[in-house]
N, C-alpha and C. Protein backbone atom coordinates (compact mmCIF):
# COMPACT_ATOMS: atom_id res chain seq x y z
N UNK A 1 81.07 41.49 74.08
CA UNK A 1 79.84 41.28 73.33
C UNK A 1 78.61 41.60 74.19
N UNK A 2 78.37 41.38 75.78
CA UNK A 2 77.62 41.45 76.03
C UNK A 2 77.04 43.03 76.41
N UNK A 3 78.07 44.15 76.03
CA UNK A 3 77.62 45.55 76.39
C UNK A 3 76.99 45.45 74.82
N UNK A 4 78.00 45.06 73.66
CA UNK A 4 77.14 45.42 72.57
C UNK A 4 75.42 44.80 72.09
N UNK A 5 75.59 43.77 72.70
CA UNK A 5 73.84 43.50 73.34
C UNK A 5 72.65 44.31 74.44
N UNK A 6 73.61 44.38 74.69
CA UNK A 6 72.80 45.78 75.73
C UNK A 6 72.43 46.84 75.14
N UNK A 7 73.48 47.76 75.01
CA UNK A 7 73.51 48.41 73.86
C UNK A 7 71.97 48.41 72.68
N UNK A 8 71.69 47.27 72.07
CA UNK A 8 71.12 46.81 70.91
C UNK A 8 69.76 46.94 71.79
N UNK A 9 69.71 46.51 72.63
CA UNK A 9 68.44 46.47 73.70
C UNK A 9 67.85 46.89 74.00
N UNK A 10 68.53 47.95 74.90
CA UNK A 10 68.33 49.30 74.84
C UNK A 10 67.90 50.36 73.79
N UNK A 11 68.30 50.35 72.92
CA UNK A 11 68.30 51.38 71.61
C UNK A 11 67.01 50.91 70.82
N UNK A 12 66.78 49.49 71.20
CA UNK A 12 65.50 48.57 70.27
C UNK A 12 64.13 49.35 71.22
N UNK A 13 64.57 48.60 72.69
CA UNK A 13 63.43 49.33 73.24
C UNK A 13 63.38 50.74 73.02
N UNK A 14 64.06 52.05 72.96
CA UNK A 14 64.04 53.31 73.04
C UNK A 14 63.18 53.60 71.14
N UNK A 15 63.51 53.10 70.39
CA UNK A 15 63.52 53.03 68.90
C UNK A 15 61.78 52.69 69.24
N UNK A 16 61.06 51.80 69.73
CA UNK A 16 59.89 51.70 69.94
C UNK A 16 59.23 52.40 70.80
N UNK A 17 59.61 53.35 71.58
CA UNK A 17 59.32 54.20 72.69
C UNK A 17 58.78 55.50 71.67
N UNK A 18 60.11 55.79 70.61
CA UNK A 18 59.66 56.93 69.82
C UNK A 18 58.60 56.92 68.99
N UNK A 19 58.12 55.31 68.27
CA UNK A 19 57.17 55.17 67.26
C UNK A 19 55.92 55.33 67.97
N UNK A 20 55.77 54.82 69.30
CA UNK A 20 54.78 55.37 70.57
C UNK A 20 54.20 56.60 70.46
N UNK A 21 55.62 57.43 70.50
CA UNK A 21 55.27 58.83 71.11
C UNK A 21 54.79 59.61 69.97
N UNK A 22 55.34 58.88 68.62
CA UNK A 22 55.15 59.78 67.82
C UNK A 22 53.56 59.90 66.96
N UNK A 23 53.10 58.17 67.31
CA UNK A 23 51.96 57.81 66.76
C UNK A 23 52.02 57.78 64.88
N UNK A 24 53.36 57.52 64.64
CA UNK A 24 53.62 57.24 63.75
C UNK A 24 52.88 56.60 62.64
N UNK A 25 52.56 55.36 63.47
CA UNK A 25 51.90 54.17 62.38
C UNK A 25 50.08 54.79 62.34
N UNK A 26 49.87 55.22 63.05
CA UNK A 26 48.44 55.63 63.36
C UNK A 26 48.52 57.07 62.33
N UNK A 27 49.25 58.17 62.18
CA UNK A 27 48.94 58.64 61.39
C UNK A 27 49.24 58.41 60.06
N UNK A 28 50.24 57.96 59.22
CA UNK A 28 50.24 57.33 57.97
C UNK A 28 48.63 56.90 57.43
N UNK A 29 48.26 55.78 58.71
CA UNK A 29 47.03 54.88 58.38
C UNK A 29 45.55 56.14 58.78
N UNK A 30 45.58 57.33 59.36
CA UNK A 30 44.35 58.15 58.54
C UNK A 30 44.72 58.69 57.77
N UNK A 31 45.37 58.54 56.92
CA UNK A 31 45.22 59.32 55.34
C UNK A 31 45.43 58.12 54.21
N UNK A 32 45.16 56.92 54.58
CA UNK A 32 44.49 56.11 54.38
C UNK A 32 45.86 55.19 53.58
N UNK A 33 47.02 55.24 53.72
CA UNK A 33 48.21 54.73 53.73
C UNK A 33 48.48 53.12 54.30
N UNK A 34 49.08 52.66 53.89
CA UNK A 34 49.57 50.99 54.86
C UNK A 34 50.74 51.72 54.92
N UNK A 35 51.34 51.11 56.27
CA UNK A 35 52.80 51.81 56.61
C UNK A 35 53.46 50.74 57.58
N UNK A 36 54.51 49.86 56.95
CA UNK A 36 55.42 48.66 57.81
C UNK A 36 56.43 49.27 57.92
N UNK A 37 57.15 48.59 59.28
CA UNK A 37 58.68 48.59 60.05
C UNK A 37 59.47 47.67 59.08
N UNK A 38 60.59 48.27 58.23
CA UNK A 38 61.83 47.82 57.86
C UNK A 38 63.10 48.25 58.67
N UNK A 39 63.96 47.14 57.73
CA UNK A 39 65.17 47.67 58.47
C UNK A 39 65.64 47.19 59.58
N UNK A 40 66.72 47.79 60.52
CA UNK A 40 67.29 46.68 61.59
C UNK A 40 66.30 46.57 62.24
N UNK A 41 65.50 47.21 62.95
CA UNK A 41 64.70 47.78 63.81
C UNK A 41 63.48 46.08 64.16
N UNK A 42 63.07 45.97 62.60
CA UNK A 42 62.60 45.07 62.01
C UNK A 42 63.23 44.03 62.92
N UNK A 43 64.41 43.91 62.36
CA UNK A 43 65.07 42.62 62.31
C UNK A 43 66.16 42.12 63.67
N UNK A 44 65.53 43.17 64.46
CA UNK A 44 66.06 42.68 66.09
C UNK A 44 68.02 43.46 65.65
N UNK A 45 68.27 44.42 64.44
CA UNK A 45 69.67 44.36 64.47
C UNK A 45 70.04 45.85 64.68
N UNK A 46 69.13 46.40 65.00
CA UNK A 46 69.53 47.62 65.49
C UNK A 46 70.53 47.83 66.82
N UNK A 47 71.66 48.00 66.41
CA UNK A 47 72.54 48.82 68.05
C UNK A 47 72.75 50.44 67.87
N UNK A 48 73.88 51.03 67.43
CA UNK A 48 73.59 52.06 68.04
C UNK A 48 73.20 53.25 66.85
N UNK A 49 72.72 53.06 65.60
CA UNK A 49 72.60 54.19 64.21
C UNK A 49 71.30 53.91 65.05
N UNK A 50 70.96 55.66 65.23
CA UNK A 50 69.79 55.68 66.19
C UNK A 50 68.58 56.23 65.11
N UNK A 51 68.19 54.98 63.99
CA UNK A 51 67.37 55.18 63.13
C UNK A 51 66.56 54.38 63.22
N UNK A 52 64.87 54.91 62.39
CA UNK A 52 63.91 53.75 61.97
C UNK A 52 63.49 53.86 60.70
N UNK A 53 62.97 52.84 60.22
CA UNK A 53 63.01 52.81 58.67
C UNK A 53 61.37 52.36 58.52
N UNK A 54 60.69 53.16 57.78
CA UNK A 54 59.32 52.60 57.54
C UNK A 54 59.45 52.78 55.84
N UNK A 55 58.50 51.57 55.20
CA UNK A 55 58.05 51.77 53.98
C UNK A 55 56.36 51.97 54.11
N UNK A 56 55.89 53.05 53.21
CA UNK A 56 54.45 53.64 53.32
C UNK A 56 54.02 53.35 52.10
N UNK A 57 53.03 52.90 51.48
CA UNK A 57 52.34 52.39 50.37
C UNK A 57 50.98 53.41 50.15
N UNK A 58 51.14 54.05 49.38
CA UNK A 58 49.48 54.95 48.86
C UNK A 58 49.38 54.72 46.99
N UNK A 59 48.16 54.60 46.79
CA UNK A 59 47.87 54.46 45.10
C UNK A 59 45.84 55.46 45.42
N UNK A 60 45.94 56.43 44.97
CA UNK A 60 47.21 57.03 44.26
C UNK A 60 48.09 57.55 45.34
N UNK A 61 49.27 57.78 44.67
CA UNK A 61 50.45 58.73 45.76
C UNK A 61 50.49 60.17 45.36
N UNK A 62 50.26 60.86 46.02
CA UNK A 62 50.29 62.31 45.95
C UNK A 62 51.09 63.37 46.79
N UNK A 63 51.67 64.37 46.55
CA UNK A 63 52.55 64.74 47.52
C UNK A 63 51.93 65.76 48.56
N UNK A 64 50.57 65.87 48.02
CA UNK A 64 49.35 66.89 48.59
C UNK A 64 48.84 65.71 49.66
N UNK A 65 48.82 64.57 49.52
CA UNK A 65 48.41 63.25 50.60
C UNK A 65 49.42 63.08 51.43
N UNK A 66 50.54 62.87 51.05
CA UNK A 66 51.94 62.85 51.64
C UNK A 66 52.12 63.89 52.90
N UNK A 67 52.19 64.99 52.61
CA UNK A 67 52.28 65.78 53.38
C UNK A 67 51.05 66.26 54.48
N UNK A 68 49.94 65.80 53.89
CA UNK A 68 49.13 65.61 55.04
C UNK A 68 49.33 65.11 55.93
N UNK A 69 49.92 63.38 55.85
CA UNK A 69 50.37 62.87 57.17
C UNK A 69 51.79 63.50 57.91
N UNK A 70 52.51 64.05 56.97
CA UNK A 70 53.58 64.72 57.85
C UNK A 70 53.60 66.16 58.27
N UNK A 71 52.00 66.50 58.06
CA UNK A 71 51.43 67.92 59.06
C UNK A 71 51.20 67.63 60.11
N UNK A 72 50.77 66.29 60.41
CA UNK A 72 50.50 65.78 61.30
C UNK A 72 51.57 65.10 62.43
N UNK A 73 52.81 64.64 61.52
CA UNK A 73 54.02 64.43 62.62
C UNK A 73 54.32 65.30 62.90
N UNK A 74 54.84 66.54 62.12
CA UNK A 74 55.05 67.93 62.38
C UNK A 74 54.21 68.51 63.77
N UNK A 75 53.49 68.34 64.24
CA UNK A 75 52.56 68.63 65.17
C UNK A 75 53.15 68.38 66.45
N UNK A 76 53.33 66.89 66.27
CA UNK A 76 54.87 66.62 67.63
C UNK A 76 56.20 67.51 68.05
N UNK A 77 55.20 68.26 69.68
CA UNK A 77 56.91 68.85 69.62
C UNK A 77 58.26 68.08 69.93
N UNK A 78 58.58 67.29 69.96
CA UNK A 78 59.78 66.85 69.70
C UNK A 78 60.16 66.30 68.14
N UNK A 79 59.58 66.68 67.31
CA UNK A 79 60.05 66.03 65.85
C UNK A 79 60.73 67.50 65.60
N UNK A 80 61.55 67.59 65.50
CA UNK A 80 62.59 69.17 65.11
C UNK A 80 62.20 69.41 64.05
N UNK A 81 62.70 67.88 62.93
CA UNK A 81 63.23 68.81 61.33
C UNK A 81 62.35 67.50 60.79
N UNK A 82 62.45 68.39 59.60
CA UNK A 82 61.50 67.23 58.23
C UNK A 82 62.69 67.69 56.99
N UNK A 83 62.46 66.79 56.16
CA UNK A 83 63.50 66.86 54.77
C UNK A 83 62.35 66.42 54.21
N UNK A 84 62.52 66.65 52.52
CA UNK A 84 61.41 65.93 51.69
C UNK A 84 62.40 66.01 50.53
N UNK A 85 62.37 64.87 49.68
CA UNK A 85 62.43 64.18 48.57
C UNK A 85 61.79 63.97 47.45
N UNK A 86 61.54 64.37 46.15
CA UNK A 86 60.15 63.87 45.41
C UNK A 86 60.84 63.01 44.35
N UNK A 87 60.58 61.74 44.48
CA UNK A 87 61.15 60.71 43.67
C UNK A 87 60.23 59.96 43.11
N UNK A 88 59.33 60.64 42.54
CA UNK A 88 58.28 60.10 41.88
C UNK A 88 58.25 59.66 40.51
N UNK A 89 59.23 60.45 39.78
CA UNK A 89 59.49 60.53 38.26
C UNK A 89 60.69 59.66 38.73
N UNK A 90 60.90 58.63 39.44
CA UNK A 90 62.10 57.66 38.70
C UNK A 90 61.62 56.41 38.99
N UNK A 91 62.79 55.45 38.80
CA UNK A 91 62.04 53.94 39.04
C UNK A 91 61.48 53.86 40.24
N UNK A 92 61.71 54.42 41.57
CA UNK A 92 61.17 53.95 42.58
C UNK A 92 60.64 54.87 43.27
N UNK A 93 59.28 55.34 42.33
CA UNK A 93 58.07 56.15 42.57
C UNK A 93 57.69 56.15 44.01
N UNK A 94 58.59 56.92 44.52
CA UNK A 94 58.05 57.33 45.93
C UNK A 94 58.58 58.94 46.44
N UNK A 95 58.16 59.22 47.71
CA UNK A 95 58.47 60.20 48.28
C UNK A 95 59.10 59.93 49.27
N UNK A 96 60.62 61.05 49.64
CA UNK A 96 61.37 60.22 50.55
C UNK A 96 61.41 61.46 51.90
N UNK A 97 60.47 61.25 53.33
CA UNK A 97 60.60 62.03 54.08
C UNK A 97 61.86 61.37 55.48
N UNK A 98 62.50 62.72 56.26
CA UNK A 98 63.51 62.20 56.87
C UNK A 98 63.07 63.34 57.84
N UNK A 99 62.67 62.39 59.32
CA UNK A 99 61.89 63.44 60.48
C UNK A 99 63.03 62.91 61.39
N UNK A 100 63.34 64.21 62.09
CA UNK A 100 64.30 64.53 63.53
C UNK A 100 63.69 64.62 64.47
N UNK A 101 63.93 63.29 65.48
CA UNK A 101 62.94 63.84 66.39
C UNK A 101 63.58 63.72 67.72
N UNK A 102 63.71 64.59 68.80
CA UNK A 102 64.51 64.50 69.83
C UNK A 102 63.55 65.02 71.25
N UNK A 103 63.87 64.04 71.96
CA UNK A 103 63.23 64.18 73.79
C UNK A 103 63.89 63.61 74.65
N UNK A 104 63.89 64.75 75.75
CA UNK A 104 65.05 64.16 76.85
C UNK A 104 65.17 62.82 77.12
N UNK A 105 63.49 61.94 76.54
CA UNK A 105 63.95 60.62 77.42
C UNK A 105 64.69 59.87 77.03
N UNK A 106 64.60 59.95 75.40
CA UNK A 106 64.80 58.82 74.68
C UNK A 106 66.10 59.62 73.35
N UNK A 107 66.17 61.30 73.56
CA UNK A 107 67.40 61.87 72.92
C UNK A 107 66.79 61.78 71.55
N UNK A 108 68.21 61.96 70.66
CA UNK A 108 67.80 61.87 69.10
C UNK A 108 67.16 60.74 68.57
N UNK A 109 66.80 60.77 67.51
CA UNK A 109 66.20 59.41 66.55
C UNK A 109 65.77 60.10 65.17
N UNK A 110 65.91 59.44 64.05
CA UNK A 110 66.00 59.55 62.59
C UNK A 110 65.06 58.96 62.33
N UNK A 111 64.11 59.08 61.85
CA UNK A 111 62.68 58.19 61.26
C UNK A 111 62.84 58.83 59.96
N UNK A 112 63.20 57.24 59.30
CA UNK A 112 63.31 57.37 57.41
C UNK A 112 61.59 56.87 56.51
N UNK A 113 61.15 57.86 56.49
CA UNK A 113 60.17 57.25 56.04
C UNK A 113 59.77 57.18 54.58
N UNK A 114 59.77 56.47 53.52
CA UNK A 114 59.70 56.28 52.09
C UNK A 114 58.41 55.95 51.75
N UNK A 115 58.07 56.80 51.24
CA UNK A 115 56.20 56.78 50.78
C UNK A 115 56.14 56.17 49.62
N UNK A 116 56.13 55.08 49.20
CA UNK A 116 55.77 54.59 48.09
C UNK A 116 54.78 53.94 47.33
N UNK A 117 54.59 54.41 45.75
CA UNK A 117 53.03 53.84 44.74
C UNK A 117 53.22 52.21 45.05
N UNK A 118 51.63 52.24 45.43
CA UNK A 118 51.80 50.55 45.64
C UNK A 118 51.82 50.07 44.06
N UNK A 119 52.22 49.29 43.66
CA UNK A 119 52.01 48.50 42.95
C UNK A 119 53.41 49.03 41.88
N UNK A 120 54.25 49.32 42.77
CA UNK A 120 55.44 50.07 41.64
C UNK A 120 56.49 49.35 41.97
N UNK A 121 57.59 49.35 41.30
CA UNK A 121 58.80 48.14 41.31
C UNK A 121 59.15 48.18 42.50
N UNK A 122 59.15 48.87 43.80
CA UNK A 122 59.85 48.15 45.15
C UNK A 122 58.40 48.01 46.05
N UNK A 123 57.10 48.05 45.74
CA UNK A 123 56.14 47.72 46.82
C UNK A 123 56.46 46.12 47.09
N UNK A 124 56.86 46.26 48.64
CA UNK A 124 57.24 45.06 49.58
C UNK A 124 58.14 44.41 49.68
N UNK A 125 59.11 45.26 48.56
CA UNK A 125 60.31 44.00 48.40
C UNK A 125 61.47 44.37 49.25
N UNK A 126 61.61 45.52 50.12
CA UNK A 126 61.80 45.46 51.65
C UNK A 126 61.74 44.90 52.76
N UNK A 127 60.36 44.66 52.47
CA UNK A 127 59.46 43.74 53.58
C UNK A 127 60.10 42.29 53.54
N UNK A 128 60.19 42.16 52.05
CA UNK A 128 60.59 40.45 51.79
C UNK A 128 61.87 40.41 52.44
N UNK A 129 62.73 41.35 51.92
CA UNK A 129 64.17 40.85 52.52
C UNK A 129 64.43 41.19 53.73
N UNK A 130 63.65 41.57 54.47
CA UNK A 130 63.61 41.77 55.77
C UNK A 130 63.14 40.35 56.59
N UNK A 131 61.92 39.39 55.91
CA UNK A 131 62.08 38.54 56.33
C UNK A 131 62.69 37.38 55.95
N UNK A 132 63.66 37.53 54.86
CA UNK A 132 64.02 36.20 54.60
C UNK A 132 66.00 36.49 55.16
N UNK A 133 65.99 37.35 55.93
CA UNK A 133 66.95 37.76 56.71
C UNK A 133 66.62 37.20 57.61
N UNK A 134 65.93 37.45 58.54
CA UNK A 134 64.95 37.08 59.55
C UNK A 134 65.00 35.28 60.05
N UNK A 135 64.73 34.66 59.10
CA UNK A 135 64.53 33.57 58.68
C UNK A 135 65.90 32.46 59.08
N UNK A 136 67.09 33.54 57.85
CA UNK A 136 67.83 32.67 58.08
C UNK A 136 69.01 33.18 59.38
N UNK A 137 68.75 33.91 60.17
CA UNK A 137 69.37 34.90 60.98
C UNK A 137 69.43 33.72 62.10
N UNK A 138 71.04 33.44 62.49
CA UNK A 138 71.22 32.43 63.83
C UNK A 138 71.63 33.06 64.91
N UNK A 139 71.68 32.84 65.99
CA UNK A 139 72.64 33.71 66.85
C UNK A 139 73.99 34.15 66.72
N UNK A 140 74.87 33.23 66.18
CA UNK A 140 75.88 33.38 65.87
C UNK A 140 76.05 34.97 64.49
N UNK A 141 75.30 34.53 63.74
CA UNK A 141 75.56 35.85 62.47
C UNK A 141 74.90 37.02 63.30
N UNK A 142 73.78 36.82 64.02
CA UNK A 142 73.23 38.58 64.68
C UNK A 142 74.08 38.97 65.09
N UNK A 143 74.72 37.74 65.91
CA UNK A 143 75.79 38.77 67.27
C UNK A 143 77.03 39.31 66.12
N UNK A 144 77.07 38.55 65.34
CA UNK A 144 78.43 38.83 63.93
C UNK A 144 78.00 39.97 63.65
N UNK A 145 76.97 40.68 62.89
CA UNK A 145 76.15 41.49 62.23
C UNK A 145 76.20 42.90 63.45
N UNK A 146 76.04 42.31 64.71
CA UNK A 146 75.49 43.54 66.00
C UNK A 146 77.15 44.00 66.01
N UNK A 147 77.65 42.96 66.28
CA UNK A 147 79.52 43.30 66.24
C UNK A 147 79.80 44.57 65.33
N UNK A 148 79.81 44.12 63.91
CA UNK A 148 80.06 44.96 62.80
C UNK A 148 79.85 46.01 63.04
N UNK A 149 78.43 46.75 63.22
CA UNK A 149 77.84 47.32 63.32
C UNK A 149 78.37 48.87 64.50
N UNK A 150 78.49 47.76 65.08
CA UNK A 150 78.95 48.79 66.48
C UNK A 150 80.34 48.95 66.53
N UNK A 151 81.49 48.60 65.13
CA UNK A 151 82.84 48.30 65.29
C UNK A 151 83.12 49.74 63.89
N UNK A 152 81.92 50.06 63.35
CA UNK A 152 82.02 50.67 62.55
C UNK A 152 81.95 52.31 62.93
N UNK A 153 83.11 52.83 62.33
CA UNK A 153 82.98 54.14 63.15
C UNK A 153 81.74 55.15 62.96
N UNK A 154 81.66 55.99 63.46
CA UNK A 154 80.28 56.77 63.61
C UNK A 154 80.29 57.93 62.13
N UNK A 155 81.65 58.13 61.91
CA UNK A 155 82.07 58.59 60.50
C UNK A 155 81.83 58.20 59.59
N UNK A 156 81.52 56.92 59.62
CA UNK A 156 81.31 56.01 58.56
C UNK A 156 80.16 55.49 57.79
N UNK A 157 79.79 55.90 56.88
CA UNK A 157 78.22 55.39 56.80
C UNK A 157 78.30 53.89 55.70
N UNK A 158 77.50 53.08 56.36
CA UNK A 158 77.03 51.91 55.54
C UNK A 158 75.54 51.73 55.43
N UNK A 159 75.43 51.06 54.47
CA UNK A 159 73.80 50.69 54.27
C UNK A 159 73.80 49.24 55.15
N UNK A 160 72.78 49.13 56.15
CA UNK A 160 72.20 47.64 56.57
C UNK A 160 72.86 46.72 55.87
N UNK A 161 72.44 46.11 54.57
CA UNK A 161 72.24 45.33 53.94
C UNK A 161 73.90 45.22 53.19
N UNK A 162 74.73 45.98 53.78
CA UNK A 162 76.23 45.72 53.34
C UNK A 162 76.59 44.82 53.99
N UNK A 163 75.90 45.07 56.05
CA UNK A 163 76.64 44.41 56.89
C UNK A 163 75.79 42.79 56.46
N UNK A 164 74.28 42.61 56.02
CA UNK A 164 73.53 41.27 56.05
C UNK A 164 74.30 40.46 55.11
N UNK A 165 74.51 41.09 54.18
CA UNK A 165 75.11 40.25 52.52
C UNK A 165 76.22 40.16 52.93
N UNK A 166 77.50 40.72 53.61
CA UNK A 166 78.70 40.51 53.65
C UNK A 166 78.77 39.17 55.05
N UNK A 167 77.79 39.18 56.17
CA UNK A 167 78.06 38.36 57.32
C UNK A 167 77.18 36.75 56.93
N UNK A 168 75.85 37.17 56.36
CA UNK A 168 74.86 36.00 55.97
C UNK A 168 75.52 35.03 54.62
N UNK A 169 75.71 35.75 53.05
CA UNK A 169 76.42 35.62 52.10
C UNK A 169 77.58 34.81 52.06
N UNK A 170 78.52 36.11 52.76
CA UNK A 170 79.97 35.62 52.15
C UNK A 170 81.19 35.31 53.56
N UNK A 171 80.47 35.23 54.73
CA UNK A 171 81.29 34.74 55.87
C UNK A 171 81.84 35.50 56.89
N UNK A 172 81.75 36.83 56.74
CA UNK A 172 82.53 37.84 56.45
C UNK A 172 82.11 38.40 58.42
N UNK A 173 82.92 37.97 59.03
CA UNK A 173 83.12 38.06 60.71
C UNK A 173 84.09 39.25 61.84
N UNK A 174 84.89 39.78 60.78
CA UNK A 174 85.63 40.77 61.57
C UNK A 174 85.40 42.07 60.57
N UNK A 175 85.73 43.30 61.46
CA UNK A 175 85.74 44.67 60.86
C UNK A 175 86.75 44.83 59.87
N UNK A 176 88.01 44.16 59.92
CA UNK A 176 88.73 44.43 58.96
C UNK A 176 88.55 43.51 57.96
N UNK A 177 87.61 42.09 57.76
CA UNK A 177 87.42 41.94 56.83
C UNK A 177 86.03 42.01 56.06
N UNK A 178 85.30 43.08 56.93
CA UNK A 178 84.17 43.82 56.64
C UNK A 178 84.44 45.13 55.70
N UNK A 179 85.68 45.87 55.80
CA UNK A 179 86.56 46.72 54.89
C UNK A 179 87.02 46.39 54.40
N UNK A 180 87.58 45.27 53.85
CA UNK A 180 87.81 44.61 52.82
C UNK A 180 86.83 44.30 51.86
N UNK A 181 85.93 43.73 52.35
CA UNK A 181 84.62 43.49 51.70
C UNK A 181 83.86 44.71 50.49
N UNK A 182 83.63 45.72 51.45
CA UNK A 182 83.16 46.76 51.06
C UNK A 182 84.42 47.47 49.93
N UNK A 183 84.88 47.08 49.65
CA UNK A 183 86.07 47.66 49.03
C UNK A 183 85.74 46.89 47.32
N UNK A 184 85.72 45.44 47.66
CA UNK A 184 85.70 44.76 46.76
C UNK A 184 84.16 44.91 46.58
N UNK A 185 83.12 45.43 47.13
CA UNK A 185 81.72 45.56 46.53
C UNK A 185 81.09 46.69 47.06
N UNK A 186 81.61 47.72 46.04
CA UNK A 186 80.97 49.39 46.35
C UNK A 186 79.83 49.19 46.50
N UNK A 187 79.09 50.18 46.50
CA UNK A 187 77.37 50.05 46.57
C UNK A 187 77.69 51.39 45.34
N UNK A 188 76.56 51.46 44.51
CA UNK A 188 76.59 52.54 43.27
C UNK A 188 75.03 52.53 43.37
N UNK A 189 73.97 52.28 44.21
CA UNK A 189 72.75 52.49 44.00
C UNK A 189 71.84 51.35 45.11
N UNK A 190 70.35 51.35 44.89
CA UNK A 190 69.78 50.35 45.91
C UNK A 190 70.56 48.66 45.45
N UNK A 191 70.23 48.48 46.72
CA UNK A 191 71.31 47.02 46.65
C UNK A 191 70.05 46.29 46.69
N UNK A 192 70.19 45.36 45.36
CA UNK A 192 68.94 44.15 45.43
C UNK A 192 69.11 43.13 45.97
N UNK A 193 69.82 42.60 47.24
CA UNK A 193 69.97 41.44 47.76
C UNK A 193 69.09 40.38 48.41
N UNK A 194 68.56 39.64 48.60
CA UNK A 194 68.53 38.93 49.93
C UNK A 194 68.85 37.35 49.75
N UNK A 195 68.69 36.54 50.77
CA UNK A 195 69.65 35.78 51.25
C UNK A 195 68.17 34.47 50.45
């Protein structure tokens, strides 16, 4: 347990090294955006999915505004690649950008960033279950949760909030009965949970 804490430590500090370099939160906020940290990152549960998760709030949302601030990450030479998403015409009126950004010091990192209309069915409700995770989060379930996490193969993709609801929820302490779990509760879309 205690490398997979290290591990988590490491990757937490490096994960904040990149939002540094990238000036991330500073550009969102001149194009006149609010932009919060979700996700493990958030929630002290990041080990080794070498991602960060921001939710971005603009009214109006525009994809001509949008991309202003990501002319501006674009500018960083270490951000490689950009992806764009336009998910504006469905329930969860946002834009979904996905920046690559890699430097010798700190290597790869995934910054998920979801631009979303404030005042539209998911403004903050990220935020919420991020802290009412937070909240009820003991040592015992993080280190459960950091376990999982790092027990799960690199092949494998899960959403966060499989490992929170299955360890916080329903008890759920080893990898094999973390695959079990997931078996008995697919994910088919955003998962509305929190604790």
């Amino acid at each position: 347990m205690k490398h997979i804490l290290e591990l988590a430590e490491k990757n937490q500090r490096e994960a904040w090294e990149v939002i540094r370099k990238t000036d991330v939160m500073n550009i969102w906020k001149s194009v006149g955006a609010e932009i919060n940290l979700v996700g493990s990152l958030n929630m002290g549960l990041l080990v080794k999915n070498r991602d960060v998760d921001f939710h971005i709030y603009s009214s109006p949302l525009t994809p001509a505004g949008s991309f202003m601030a990501m002319a501006k990450l674009a500018e960083n030479p270490f951000v490689k690649r950009i992806t764009y998403n336009n998910l504006l015409d469905t329930e969860e009126a946002c834009i979904e950008w996905h920046a690559w950004y890699e430097d010798p010091e700190n290597g790869a990192w995934k910054m998920d960033m979801i631009h979303i209309l404030k005042h539209s069915r998911y403004d903050g409700y990220f935020e919420k279950m991020a802290e009412r995770i937070k909240a009820v989060l003991t040592e015992e379930t993080r280190k459960a949760i950091l376990r999982l996490k790092y027990e799960t193969p690199d092949t494998e993709y899960c959403m966060g909030v499989e490992y929170y609801q299955a360890v916080l929820r329903d008890g759920v302490r080893t990898y094999a009965e973390f695959e079990n779990w997931r078996r008995q509760h697919p994910v088919t879309g955003i998962v509305e949970w929190m604790p």
